[in-house]
Protein backbone atom coordinates (compact mmCIF):
# COMPACT_ATOMS: atom_id res chain seq x y z
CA UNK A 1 11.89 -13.88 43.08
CA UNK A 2 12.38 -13.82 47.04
CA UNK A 3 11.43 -17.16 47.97
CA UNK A 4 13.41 -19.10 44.73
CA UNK A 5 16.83 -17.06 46.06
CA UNK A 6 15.86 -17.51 49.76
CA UNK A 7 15.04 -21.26 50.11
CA UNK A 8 13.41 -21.94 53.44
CA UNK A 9 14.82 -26.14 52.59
CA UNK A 10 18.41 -24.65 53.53
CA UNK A 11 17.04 -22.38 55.81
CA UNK A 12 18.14 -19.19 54.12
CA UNK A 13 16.42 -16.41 55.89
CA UNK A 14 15.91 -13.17 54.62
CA UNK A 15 17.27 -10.52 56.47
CA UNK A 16 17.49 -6.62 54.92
CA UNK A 17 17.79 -4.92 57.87
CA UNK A 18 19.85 -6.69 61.11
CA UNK A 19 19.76 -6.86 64.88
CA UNK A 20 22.22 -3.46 64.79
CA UNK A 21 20.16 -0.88 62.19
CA UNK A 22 22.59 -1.70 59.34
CA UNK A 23 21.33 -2.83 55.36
CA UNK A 24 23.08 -6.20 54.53
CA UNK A 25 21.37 -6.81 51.51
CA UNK A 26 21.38 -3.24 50.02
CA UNK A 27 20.19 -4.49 46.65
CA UNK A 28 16.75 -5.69 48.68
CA UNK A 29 16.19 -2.32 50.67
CA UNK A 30 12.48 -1.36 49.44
CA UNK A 31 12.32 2.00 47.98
CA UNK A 32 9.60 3.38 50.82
CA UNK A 33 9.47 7.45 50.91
CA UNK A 34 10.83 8.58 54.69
CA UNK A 35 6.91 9.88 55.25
CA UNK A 36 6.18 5.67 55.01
CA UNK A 37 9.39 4.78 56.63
CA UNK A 38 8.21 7.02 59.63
CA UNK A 39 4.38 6.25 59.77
CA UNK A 40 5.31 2.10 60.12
CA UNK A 41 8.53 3.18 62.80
CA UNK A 42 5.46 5.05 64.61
CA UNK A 43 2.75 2.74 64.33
CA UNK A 44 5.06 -0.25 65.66
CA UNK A 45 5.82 2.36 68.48
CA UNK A 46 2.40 2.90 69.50
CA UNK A 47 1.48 -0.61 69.19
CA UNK A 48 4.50 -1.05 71.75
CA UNK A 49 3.27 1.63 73.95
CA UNK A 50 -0.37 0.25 73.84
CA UNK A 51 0.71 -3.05 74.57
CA UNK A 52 2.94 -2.19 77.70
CA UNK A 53 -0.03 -0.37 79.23
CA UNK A 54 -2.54 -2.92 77.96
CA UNK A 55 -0.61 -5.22 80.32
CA UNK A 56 -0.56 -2.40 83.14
CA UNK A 57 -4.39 -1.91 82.83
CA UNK A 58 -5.06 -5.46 83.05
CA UNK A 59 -3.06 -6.04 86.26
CA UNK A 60 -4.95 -3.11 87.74
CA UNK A 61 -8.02 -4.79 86.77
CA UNK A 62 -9.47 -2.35 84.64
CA UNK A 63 -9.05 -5.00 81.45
CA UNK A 64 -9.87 -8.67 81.09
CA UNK A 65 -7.04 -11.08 79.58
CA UNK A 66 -5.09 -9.77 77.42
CA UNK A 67 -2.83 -10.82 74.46
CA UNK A 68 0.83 -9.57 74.72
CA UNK A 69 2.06 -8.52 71.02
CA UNK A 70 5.85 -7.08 72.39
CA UNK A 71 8.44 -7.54 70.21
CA UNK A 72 6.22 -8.70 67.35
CA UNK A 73 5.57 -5.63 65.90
CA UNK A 74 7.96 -5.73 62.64
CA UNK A 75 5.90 -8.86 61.64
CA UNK A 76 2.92 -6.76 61.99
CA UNK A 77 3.57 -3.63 60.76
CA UNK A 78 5.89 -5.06 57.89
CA UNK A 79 3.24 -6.73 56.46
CA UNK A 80 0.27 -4.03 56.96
CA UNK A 81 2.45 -1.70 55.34
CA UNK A 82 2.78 -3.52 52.16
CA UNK A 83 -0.77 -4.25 51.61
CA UNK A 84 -3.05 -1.67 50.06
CA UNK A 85 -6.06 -0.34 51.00
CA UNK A 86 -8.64 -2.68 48.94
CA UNK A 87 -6.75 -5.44 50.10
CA UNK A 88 -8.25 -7.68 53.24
CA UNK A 89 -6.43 -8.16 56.75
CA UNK A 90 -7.89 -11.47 58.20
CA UNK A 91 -6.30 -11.87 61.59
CA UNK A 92 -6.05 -14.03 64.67
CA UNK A 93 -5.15 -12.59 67.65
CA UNK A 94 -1.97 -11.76 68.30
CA UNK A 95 -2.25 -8.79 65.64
CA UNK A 96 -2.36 -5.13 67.41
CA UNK A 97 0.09 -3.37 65.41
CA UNK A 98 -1.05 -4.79 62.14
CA UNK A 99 -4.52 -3.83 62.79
CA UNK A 100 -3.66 -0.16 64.10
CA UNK A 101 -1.55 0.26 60.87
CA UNK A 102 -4.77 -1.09 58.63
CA UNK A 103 -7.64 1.66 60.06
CA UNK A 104 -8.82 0.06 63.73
CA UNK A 105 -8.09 2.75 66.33
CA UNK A 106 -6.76 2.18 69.41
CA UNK A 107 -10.23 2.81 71.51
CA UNK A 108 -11.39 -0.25 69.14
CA UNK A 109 -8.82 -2.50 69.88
CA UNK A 110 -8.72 -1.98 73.73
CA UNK A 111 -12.88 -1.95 73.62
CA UNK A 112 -12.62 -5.67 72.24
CA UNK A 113 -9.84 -6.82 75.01
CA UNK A 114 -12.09 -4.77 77.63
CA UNK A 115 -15.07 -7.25 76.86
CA UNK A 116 -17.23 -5.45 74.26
CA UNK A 117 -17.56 -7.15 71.13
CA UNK A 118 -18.48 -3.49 69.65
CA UNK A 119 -14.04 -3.51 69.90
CA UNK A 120 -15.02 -5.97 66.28
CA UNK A 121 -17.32 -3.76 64.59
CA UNK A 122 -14.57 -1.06 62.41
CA UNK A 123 -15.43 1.33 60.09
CA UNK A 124 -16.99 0.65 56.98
CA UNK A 125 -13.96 1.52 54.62
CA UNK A 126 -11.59 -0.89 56.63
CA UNK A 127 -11.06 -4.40 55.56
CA UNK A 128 -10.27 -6.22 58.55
CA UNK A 129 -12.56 -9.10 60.09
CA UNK A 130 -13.31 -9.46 63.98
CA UNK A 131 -10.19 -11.01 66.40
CA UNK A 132 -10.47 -14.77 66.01
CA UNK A 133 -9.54 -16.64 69.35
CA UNK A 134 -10.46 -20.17 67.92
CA UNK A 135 -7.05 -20.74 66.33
CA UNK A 136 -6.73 -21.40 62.70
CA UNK A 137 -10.24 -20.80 61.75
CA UNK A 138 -9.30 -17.49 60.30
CA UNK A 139 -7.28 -19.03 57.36
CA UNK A 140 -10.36 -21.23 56.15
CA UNK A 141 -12.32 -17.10 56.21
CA UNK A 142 -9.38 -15.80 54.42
CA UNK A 143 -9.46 -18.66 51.79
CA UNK A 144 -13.44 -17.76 51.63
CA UNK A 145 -13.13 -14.06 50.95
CA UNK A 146 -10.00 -14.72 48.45
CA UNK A 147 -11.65 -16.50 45.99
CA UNK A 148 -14.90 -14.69 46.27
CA UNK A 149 -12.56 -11.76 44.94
CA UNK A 150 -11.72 -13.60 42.09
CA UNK A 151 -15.39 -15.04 41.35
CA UNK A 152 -16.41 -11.23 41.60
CA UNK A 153 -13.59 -9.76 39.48
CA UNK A 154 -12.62 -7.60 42.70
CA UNK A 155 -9.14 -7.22 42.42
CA UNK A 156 -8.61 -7.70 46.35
CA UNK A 157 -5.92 -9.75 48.30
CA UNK A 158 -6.31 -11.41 51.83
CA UNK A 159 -3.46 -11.49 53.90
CA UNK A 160 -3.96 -13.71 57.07
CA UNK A 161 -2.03 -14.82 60.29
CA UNK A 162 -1.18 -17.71 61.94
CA UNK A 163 0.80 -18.51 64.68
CA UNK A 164 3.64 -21.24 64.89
CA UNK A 165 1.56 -23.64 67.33
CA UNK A 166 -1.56 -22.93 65.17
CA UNK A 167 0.30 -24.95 61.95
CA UNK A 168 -0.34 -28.15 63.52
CA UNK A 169 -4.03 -27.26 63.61
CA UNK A 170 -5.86 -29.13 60.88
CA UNK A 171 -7.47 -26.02 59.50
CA UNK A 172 -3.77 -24.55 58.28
CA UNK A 173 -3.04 -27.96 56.03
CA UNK A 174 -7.37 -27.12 54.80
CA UNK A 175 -6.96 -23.66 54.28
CA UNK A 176 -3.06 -23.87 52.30
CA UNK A 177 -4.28 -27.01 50.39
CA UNK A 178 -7.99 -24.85 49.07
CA UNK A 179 -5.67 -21.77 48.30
CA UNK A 180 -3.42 -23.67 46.34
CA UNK A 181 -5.90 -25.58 44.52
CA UNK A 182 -8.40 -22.73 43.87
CA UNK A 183 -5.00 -20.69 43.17
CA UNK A 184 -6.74 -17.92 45.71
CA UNK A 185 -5.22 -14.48 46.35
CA UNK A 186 -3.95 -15.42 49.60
CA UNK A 187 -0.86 -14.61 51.71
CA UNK A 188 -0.40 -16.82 54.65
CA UNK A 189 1.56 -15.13 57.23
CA UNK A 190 3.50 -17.68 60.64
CA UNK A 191 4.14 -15.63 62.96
CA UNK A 192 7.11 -17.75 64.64
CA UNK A 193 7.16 -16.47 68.07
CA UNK A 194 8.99 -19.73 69.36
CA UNK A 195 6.11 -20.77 71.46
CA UNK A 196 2.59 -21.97 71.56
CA UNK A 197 1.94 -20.54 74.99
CA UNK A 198 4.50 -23.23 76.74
CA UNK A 199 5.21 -25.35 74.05
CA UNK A 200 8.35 -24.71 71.82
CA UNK A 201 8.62 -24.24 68.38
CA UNK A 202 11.20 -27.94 68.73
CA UNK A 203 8.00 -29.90 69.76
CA UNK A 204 5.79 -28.37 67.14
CA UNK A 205 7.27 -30.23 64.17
CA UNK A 206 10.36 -31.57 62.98
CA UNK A 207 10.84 -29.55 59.82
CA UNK A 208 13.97 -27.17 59.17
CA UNK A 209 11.61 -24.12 59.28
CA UNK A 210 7.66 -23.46 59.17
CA UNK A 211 7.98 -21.77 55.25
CA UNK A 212 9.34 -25.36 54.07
CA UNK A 213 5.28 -26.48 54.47
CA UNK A 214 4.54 -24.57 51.45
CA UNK A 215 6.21 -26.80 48.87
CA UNK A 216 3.50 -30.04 50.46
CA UNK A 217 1.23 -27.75 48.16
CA UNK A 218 3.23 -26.43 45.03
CA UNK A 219 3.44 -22.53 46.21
CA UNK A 220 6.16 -20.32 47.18
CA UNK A 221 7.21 -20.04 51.01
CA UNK A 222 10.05 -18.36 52.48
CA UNK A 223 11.27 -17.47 56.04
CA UNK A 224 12.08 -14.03 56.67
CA UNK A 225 13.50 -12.10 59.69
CA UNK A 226 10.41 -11.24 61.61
CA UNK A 227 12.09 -8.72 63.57
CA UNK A 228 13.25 -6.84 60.42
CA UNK A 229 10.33 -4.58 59.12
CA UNK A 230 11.85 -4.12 55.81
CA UNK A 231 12.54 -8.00 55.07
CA UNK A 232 8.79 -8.72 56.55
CA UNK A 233 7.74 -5.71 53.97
CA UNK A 234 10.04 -6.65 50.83
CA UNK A 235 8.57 -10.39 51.00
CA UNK A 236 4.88 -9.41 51.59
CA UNK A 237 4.74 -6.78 48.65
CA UNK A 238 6.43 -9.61 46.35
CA UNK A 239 3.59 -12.40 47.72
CA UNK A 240 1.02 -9.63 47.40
CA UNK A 241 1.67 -8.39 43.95
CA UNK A 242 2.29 -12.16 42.78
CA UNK A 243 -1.39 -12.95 44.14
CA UNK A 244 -2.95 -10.06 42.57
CA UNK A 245 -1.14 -11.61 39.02
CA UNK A 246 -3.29 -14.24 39.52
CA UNK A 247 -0.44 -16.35 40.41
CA UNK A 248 -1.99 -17.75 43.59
CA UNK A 249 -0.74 -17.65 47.29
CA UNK A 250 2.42 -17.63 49.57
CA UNK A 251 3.44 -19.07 52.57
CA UNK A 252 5.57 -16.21 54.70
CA UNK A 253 7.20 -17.62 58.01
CA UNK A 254 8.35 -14.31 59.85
CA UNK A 255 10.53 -15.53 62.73
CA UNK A 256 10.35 -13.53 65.78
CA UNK A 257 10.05 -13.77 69.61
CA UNK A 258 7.26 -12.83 72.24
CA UNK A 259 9.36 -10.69 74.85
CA UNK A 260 6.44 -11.12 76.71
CA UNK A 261 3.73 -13.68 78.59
CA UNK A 262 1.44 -15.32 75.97
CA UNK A 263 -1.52 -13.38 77.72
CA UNK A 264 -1.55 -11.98 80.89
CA UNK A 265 -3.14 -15.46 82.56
CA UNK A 266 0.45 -17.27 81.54
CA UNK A 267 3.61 -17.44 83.01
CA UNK A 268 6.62 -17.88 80.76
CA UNK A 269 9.54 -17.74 83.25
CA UNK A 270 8.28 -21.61 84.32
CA UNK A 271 9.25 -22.80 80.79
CA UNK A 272 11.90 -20.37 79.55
CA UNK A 273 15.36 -18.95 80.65
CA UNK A 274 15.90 -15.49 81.32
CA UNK A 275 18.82 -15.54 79.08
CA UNK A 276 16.79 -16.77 75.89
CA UNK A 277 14.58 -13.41 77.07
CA UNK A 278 18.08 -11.30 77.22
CA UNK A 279 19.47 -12.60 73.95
CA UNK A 280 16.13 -11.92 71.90
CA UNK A 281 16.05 -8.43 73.71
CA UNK A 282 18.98 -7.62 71.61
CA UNK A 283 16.99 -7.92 68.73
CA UNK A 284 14.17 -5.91 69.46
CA UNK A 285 12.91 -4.48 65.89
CA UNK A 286 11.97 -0.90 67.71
CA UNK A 287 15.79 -0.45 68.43
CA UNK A 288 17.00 -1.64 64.65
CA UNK A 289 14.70 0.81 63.00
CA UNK A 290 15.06 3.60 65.26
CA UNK A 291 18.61 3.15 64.40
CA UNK A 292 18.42 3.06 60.88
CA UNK A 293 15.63 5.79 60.60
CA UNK A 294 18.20 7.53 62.88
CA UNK A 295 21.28 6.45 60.45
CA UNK A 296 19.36 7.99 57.04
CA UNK A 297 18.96 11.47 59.48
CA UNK A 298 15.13 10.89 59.11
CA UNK A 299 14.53 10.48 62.93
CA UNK A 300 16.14 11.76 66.43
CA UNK A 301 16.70 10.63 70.17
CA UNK A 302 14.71 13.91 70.94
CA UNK A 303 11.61 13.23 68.49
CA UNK A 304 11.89 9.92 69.65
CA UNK A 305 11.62 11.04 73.26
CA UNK A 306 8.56 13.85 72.45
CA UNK A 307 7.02 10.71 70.56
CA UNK A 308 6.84 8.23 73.40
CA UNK A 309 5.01 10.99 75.74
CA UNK A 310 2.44 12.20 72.75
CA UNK A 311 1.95 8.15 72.39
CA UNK A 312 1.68 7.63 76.10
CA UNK A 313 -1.08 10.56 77.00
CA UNK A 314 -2.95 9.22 74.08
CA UNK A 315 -2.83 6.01 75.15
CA UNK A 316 -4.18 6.60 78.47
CA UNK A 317 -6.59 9.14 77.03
CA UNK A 318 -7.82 6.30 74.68
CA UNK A 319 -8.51 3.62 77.38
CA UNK A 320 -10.53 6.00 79.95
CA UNK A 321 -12.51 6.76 76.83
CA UNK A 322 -13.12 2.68 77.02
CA UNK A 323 -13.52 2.73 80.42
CA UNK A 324 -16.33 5.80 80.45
CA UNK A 325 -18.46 4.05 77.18
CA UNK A 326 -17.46 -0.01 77.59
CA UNK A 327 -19.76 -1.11 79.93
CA UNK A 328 -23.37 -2.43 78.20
CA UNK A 329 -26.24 -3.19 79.11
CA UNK A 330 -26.59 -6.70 81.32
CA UNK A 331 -29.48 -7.42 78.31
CA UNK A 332 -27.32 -6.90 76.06
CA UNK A 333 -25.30 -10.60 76.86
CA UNK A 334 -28.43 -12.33 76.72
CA UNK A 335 -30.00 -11.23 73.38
CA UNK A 336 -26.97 -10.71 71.36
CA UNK A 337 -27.40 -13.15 68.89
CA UNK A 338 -31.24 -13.52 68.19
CA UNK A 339 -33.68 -10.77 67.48
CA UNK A 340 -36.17 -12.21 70.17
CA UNK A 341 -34.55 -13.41 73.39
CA UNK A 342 -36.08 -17.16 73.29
CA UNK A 343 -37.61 -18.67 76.63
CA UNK A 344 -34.64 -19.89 78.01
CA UNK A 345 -32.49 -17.06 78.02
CA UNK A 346 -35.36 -14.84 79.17
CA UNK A 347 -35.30 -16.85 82.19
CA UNK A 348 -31.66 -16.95 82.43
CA UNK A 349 -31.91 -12.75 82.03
CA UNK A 350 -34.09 -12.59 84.77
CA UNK A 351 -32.17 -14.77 87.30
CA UNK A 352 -28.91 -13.11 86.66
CA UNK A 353 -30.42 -10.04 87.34
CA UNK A 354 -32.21 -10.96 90.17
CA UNK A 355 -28.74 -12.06 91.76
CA UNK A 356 -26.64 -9.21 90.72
CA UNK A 357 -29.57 -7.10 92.00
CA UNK A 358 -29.52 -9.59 95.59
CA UNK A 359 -25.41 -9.24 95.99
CA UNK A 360 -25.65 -5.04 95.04
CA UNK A 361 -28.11 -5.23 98.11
């Protein structure tokens, strides 16, 4: 097993694929077909692409905030990719690639950061429950819906996120400590990004590493490179298929870095140096794969080139779509949550509308 050989107590990190595209644990590579090798390379790609100009569109104020995912995208994609389809994503909100790879489509995702909760409402055959903003009450859902699978007999794993700042929320110790007791099919997934918006990972907590938490509650946990998509996918398909056993949940710490703001209202140059930026840069997981999708002859500078302008029109094609449909109905803020507006909000209706009405005039 991954997280007996990789013990996150001597901080032993697994790492398949490094910072320059090369295997260094060949005995760990995951047997994945080049078709899957290429859909995760593109997915992470378009999440990239979509994030860049999610930024863009929000500084031209055509979005409202928006979370930066750049540079996370192995940790996202990684893990999507080893799920399977019956299987349920629960995430926060700092998961764009991962939810692109499970079935949301772009126009979804951008509809939810444009201000229309319809952006939460997916399809019908995908698993994946609304953006959750209120951090760590996710994992409490995920424990929920992973041992109503096993009351049921339904065969289904939940794989959830968390971020590094969100450990030290009560509701990670609640939700680990339930999973573990009720031995749910759960896979816990930290994404380590260093910071919780301006605070550092070194005034989070004083342990070695974030996957050392696990053992406070007898299961597995083991820190991976979060920039390798193959290490992020080996230890996710082991967690998964050791859940679905019946052998109860994992703790996954996938250390990576947010190359970017922590939304577009922050400002990470007043708390970190340039050169930490530069240095984590060099270990951007688009470049690694690239090059090792490149190295196995399954990929090309020129598809990689025609790729990034397909990606880019349909990007842009995808958020005018937004843009034309996102707007609804003023009434529509008022009455969303009860099948009769009550008194109150009936008044409230009317006066917003009167003064929207007022400042059009």
């Amino acid at each position: 097993m991954l997280t007996k050989k990789y013990d996150p107590l001597k901080r032993k990190k697994l790492t398949i694929l490094d910072e320059t595209g090369s295997i260094v644990e060949k005995t760990l590579e995951p047997e994945l077909s080049k078709d899957k090798l290429l859909e995760m390379y593109k997915v992470m790609l378009l999440g990239r692409i979509a994030d860049i100009k999610g930024v863009q569109f929000q500084r031209q104020g055509r979005m409202l905030t928006y979370v930066i995912n750049k540079g996370q995208e192995a940790a996202q994609v990684g893990v999507a990719a080893a799920m399977e389809k019956r299987d349920w994503l629960v995430p926060g909100f700092r998961e764009f690639s991962a939810l692109l790879y499970r079935g949301a489509t772009l126009e979804q995702s951008y509809l939810y950061w444009y201000g229309n909760e319809l952006g939460s409402k997916f399809n019908d055959d995908v698993k994946i429950l609304p953006v959750n903003i209120t951090i760590g009450a996710q994992l409490n859902h995920a424990v929920g819906i992973g041992m109503a699978s096993d009351i049921l007999g339904k065969d289904e794993v939940v794989v959830t996120y968390i971020g590094d700042g969100g450990t030290s929320e009560g509701e990670f110790h609640e939700a680990l400590n339930f999973a573990a007791v009720f031995n749910a099919p759960v896979v816990f997934i930290i994404q380590n990004n260093h910071y919780a918006i301006s605070f550092p990972r070194s005034k989070q907590t004083k342990t070695l590493t974030l996957a050392q938490k696990a053992i406070a509650y007898g299961i597995p946990g083991i820190q991976v490179d979060g920039n390798d998509p193959l290490a992020v996918y080996a230890a996710t398909k082991e967690a998964i298929e050791r859940a679905r056993k019946g052998d109860g949940p994992t703790l996954i710490e996938a250390e990576t870095y947010r190359l970017g703001a922590h939304t577009t209202s922050d400002d990470p140059t007043i708390y970190r140096e340039d050169k930490e930026v530069e240095a984590w840069s060099k270990k951007d997981p688009l470049i690694r794969f690239k090059t090792y999708l490149t190295s196995k002859g399954y990929w090309s500078d020129k598809e990689d080139e025609k790729l990034n302008e397909e990606l880019a029109d349909y990007v842009t094609e995808s958020f005018k779509k937004v843009e034309k449909t996102g707007l609804i109905p003023l009434e529509d803020i008022f009455k969303y949550h009860f099948a009769e507006m009550p008194p109150h909000l009936v008044e409230q209706y009317e006066e917003y509308k009167a003064y929207l009405q007022e400042v059009k005039e």
